[in-house]
C-alpha atoms as a PDB file:
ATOM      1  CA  UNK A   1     -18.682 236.391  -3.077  1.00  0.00           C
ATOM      2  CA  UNK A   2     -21.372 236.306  -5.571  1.00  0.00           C
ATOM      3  CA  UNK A   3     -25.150 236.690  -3.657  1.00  0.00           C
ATOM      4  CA  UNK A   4     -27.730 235.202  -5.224  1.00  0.00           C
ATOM      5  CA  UNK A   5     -30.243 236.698  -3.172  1.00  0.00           C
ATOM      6  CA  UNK A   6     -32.319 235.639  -0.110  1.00  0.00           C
ATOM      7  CA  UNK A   7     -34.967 234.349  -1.971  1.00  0.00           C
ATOM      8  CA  UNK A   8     -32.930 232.961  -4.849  1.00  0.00           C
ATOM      9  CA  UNK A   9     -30.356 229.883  -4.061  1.00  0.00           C
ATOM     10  CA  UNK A  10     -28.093 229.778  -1.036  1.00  0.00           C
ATOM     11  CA  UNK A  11     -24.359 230.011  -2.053  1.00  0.00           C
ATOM     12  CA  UNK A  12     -24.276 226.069   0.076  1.00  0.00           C
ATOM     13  CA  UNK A  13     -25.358 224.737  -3.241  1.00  0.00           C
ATOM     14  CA  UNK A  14     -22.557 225.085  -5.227  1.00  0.00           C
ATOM     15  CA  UNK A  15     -19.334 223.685  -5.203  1.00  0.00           C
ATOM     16  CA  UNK A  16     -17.421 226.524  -7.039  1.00  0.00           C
ATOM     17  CA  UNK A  17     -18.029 228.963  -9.771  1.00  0.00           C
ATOM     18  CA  UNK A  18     -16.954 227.690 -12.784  1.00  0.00           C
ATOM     19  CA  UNK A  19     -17.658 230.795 -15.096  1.00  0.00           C
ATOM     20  CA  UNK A  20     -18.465 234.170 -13.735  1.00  0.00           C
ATOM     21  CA  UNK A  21     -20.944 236.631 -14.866  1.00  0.00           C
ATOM     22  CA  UNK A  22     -17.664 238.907 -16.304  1.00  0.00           C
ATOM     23  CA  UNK A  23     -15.857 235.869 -17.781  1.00  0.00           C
ATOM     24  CA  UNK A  24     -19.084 234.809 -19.891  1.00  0.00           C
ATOM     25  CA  UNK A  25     -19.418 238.141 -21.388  1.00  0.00           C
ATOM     26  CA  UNK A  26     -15.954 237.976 -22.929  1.00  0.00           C
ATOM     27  CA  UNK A  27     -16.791 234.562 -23.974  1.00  0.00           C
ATOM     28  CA  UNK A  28     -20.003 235.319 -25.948  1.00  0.00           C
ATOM     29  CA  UNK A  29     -17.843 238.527 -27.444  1.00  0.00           C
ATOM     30  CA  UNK A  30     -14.963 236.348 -28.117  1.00  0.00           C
ATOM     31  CA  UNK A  31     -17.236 233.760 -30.068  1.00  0.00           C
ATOM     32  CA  UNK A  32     -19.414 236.546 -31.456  1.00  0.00           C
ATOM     33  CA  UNK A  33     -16.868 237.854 -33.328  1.00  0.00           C
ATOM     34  CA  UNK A  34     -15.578 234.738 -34.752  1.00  0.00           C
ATOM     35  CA  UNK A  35     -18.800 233.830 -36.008  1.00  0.00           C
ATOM     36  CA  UNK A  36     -19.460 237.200 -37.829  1.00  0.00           C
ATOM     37  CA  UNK A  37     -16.049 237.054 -39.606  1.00  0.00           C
ATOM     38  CA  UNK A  38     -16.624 233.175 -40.419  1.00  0.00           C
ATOM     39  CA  UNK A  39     -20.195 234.061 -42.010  1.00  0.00           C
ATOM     40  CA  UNK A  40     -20.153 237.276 -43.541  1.00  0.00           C
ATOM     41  CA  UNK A  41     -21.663 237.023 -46.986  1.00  0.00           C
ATOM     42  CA  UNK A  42     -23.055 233.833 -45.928  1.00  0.00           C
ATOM     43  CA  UNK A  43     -26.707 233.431 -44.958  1.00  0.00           C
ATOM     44  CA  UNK A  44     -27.010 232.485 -41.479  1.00  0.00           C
ATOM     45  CA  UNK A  45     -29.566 230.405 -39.435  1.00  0.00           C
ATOM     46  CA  UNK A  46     -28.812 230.343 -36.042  1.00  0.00           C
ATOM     47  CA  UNK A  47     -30.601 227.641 -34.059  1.00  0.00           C
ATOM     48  CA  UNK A  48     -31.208 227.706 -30.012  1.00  0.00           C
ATOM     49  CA  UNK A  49     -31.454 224.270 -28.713  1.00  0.00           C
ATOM     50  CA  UNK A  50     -33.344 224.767 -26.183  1.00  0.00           C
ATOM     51  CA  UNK A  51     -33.723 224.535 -23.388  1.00  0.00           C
ATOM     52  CA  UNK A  52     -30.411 225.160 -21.693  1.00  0.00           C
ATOM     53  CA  UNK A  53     -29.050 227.387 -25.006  1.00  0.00           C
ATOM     54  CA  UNK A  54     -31.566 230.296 -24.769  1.00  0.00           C
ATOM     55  CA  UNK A  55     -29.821 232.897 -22.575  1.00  0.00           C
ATOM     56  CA  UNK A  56     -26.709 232.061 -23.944  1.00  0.00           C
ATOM     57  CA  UNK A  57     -27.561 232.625 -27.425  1.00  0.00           C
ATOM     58  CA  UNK A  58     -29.719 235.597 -26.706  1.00  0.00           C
ATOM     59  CA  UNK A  59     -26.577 237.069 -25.683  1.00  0.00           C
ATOM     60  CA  UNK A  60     -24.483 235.816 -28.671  1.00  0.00           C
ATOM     61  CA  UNK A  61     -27.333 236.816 -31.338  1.00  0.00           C
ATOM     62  CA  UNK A  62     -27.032 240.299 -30.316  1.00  0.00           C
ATOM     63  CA  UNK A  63     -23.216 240.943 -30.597  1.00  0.00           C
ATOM     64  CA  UNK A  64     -23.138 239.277 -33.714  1.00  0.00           C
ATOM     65  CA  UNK A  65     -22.770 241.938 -36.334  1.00  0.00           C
ATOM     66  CA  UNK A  66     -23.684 240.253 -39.295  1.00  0.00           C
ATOM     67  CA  UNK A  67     -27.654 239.480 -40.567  1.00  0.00           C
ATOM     68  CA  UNK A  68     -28.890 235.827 -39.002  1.00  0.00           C
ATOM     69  CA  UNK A  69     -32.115 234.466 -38.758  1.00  0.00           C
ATOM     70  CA  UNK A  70     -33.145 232.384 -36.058  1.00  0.00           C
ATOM     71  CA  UNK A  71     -34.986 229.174 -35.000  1.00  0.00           C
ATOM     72  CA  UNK A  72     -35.551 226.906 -32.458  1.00  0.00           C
ATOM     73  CA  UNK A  73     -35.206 223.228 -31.479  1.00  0.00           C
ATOM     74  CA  UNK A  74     -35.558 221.275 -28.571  1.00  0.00           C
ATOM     75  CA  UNK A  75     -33.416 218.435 -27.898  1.00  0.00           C
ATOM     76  CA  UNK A  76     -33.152 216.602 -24.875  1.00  0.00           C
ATOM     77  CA  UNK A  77     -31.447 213.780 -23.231  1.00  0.00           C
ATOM     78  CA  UNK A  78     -31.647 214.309 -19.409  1.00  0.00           C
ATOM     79  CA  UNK A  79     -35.458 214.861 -18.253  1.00  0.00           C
ATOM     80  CA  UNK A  80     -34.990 215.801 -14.813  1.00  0.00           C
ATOM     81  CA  UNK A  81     -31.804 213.897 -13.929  1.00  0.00           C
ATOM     82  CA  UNK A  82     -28.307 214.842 -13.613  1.00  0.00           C
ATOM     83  CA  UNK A  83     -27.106 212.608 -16.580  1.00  0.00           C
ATOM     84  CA  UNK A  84     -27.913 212.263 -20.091  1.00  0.00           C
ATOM     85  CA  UNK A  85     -30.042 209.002 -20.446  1.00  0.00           C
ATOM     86  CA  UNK A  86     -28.892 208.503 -24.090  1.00  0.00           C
ATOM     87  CA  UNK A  87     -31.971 208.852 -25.647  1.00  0.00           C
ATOM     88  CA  UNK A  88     -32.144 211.750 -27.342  1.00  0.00           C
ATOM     89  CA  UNK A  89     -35.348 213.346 -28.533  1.00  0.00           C
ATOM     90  CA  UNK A  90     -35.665 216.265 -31.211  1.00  0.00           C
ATOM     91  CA  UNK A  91     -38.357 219.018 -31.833  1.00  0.00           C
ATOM     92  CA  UNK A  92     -38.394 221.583 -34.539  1.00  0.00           C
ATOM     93  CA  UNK A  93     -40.351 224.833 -33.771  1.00  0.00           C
ATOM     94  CA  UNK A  94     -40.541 226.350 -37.443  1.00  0.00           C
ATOM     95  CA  UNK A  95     -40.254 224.535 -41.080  1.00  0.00           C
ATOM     96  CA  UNK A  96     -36.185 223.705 -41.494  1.00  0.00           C
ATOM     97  CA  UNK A  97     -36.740 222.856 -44.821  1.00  0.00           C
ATOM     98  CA  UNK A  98     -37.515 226.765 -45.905  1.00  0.00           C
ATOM     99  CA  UNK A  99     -33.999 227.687 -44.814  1.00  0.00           C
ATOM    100  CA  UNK A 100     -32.762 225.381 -47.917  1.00  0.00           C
ATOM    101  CA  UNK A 101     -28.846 226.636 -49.116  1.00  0.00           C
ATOM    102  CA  UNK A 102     -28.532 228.454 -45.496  1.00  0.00           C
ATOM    103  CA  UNK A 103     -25.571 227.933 -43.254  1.00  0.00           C
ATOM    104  CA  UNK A 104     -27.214 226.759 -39.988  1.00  0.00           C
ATOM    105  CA  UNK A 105     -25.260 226.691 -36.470  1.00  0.00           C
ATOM    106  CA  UNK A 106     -26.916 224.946 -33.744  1.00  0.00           C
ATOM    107  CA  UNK A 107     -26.078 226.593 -30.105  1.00  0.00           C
ATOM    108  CA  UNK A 108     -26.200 224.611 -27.503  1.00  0.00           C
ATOM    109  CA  UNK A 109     -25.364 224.672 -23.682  1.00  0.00           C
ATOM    110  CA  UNK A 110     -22.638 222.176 -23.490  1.00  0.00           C
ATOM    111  CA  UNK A 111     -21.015 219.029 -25.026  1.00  0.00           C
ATOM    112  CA  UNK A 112     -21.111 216.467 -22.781  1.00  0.00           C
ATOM    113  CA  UNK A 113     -21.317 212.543 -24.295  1.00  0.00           C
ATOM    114  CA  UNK A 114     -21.584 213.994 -27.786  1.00  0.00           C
ATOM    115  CA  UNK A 115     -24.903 211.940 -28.610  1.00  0.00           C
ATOM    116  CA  UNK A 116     -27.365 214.975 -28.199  1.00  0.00           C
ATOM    117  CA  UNK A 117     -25.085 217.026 -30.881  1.00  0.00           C
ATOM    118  CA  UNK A 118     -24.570 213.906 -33.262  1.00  0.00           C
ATOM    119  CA  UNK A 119     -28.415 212.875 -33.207  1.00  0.00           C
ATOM    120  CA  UNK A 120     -29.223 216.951 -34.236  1.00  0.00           C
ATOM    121  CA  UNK A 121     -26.411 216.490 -37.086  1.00  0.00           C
ATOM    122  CA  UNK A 122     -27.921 213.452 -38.403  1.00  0.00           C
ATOM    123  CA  UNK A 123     -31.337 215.514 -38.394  1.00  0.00           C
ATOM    124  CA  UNK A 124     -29.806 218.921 -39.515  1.00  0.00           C
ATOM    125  CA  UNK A 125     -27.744 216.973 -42.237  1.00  0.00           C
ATOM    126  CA  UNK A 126     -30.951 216.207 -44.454  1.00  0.00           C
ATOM    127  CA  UNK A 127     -32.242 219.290 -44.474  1.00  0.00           C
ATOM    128  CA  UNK A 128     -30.712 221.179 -47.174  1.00  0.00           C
ATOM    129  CA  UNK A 129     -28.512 223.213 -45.433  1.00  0.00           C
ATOM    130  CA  UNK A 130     -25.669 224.511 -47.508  1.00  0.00           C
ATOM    131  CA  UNK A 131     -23.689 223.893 -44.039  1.00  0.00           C
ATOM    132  CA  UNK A 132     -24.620 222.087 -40.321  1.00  0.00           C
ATOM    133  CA  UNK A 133     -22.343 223.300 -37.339  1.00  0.00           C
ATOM    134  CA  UNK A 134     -22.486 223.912 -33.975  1.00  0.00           C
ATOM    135  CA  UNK A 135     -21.603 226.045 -30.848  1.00  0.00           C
ATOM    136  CA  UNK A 136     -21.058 225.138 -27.187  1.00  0.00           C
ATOM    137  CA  UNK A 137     -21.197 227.295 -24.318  1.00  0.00           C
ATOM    138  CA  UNK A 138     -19.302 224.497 -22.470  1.00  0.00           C
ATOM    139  CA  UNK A 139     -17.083 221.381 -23.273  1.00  0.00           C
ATOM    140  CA  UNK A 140     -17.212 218.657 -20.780  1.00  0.00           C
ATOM    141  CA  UNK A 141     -14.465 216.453 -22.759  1.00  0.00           C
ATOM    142  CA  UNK A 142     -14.017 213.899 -20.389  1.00  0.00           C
ATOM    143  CA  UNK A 143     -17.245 212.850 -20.794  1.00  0.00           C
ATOM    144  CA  UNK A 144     -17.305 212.325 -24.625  1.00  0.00           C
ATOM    145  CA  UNK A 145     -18.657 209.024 -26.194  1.00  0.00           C
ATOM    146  CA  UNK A 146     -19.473 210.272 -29.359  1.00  0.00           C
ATOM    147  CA  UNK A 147     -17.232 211.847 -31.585  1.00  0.00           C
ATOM    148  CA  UNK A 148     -18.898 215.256 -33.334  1.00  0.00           C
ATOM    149  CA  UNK A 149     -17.226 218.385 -33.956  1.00  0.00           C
ATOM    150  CA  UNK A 150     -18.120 221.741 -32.851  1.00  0.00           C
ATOM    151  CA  UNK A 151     -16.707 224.493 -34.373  1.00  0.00           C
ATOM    152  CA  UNK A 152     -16.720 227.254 -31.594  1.00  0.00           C
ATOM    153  CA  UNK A 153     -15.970 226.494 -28.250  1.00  0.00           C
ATOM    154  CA  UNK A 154     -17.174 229.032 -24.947  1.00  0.00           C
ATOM    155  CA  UNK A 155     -14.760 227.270 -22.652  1.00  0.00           C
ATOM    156  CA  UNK A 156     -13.543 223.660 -21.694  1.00  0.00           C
ATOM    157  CA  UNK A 157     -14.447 222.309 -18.300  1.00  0.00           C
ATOM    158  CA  UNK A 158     -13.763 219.268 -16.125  1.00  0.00           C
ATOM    159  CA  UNK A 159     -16.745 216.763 -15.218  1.00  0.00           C
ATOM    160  CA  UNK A 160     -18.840 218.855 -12.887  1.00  0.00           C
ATOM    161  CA  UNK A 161     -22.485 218.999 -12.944  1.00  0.00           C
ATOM    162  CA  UNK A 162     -23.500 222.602 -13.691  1.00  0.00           C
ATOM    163  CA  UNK A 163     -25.723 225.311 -13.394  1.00  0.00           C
ATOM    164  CA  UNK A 164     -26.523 228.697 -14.361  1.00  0.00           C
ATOM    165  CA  UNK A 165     -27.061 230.564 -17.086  1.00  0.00           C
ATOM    166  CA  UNK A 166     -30.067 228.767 -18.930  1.00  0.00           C
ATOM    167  CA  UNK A 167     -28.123 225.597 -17.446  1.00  0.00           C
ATOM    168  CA  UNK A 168     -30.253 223.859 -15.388  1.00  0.00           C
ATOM    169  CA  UNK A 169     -31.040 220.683 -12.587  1.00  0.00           C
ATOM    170  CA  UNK A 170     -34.703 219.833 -12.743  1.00  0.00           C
ATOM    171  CA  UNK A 171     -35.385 223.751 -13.944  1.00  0.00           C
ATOM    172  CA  UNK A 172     -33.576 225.266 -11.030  1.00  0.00           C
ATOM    173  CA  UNK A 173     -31.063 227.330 -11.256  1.00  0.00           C
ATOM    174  CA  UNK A 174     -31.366 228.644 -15.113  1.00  0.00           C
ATOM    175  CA  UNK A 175     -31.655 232.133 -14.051  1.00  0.00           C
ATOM    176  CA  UNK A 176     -28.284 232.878 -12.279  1.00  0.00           C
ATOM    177  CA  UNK A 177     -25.980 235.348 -14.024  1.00  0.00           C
ATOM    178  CA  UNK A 178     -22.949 232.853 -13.545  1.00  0.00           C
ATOM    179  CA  UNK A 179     -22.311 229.123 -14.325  1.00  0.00           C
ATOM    180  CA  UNK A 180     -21.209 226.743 -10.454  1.00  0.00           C
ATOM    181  CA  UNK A 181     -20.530 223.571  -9.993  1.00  0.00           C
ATOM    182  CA  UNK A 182     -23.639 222.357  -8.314  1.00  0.00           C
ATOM    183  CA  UNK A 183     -23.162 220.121  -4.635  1.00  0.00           C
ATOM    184  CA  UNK A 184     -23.241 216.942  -4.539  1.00  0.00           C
ATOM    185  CA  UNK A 185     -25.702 217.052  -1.949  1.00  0.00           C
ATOM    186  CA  UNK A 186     -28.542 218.952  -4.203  1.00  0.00           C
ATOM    187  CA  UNK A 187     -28.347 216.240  -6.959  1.00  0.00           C
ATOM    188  CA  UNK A 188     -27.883 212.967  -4.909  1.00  0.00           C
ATOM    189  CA  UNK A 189     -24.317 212.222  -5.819  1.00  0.00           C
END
């Protein structure tokens, strides 16, 4: 059993673990590598989407062995809730148009409806970029409304609302090591 500390979040509040600590290192290796082989020679702009991305790709940028830059952008489409409202807003922290002829790839939490990811494609796409794609930590395919693709994949999961690891409900939970199925009961389901 994982602890998550007495002052931390009881273990009540999760359903399951859906990803432990161990499993989401191979993942980030696993992807890590793919994306250095994919982009070497290329020049690479790796964006967080913050905020659910930025632990996750913290850990990715740093086993990546090939020279990136990075950015930031903010793009939301649940405020506090437990489901996407389907408006999605977007927020650039640095000048995208500088990285013209670059090969950006967006990293994101997870792909849930799809609208989030086609909305930042639709933005990304008139930038310049020599090439727009994205990573997901997690794939929640059931849910999908919106048909985008995303070229690298952490791991597929069923429809669960989760936590952990820069994942969060109403900014709880972002700080665990491991990724759980939050209860029911915490969210009002």
């Amino acid at each position: 059993m994982i602890q998550t500390g007495p002052d931390k979040y009881p273990m009540s509040d999760f359903k399951e673990i859906i990803a432990s600590k161990a499993e989401i290192k191979q993942i980030v290796s696993r992807i890590a590598g793919q994306i250095s082989s994919s982009y070497a020679g290329k020049k690479l702009l790796v964006c967080g989407i913050l905020k659910g991305a930025f632990i996750f790709m913290s850990d990715l940028v740093r086993q990546i062995t090939i020279p990136a830059e990075l950015t930031f952008m903010k793009a939301s489409s649940y405020g506090g809730g437990a489901s996407s409202s389907g408006d999605v807003k977007v927020a650039e922290f640095s000048e995208l148009a500088a990285y013209g002829g670059f090969d950006i790839l967006g990293i994101d939490d997870i792909l849930d409806t799809g609208r989030t990811l086609c909305r930042l494609k639709e933005h990304l796409s008139a930038k310049g970029f020599a090439s727009v794609e994205f990573c997901a930590l997690l794939d929640k395919a059931e849910r999908r409304e919106s048909e985008i693709s995303v070229k690298y994949v952490g791991k597929k999961i069923k429809n669960e609302f989760v936590v952990g690891y820069g994942l969060d409900y109403a900014e709880k939970y972002r700080d665990l090591p491991f990724i759980a199925a939050l209860d029911d009961k915490i969210y009002g389901n």
